[in-house]
Protein backbone atom coordinates (compact mmCIF):
# COMPACT_ATOMS: atom_id res chain seq x y z
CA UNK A 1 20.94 9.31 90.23
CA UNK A 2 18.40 11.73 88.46
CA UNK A 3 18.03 13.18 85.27
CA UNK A 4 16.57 16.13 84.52
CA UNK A 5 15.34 17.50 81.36
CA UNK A 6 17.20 17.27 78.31
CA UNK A 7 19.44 14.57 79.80
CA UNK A 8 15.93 12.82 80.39
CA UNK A 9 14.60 12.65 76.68
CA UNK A 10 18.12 12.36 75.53
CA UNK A 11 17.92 8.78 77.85
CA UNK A 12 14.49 8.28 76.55
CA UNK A 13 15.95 8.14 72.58
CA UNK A 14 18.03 5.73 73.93
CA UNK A 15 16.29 3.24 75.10
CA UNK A 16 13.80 3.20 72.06
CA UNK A 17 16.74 3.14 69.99
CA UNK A 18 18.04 0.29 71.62
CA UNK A 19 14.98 -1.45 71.53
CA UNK A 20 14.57 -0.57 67.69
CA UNK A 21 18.09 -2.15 67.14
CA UNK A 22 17.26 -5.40 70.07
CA UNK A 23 14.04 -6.17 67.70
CA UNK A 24 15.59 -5.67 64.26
CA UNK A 25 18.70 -7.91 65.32
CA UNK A 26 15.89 -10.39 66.58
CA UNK A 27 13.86 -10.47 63.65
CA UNK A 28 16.63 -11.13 61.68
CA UNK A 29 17.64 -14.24 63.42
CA UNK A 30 14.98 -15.23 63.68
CA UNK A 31 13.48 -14.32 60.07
CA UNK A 32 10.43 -13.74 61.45
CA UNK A 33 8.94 -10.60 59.91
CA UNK A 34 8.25 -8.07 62.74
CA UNK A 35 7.77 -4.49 62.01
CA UNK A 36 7.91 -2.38 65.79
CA UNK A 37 7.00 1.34 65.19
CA UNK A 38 8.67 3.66 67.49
């Protein structure tokens, strides 16, 4: 499967979203205070 331009970024946004929203849910269980900068 590949993606091609605005499909591509739009996947990109993604992923650092759900990495933005995988380390906020971690840092609140965890309470441990983590700020990642995307």
């Amino acid at each position: 499967m590949k993606i091609y331009g605005k499909e591509n970024i739009f996947h990109k946004v993604l992923l650092k979203r759900s990495l933005f929203i995988y380390f906020y849910k971690l840092q609140n269980n965890n309470e441990v205070k983590v700020n990642p900068s995307f």
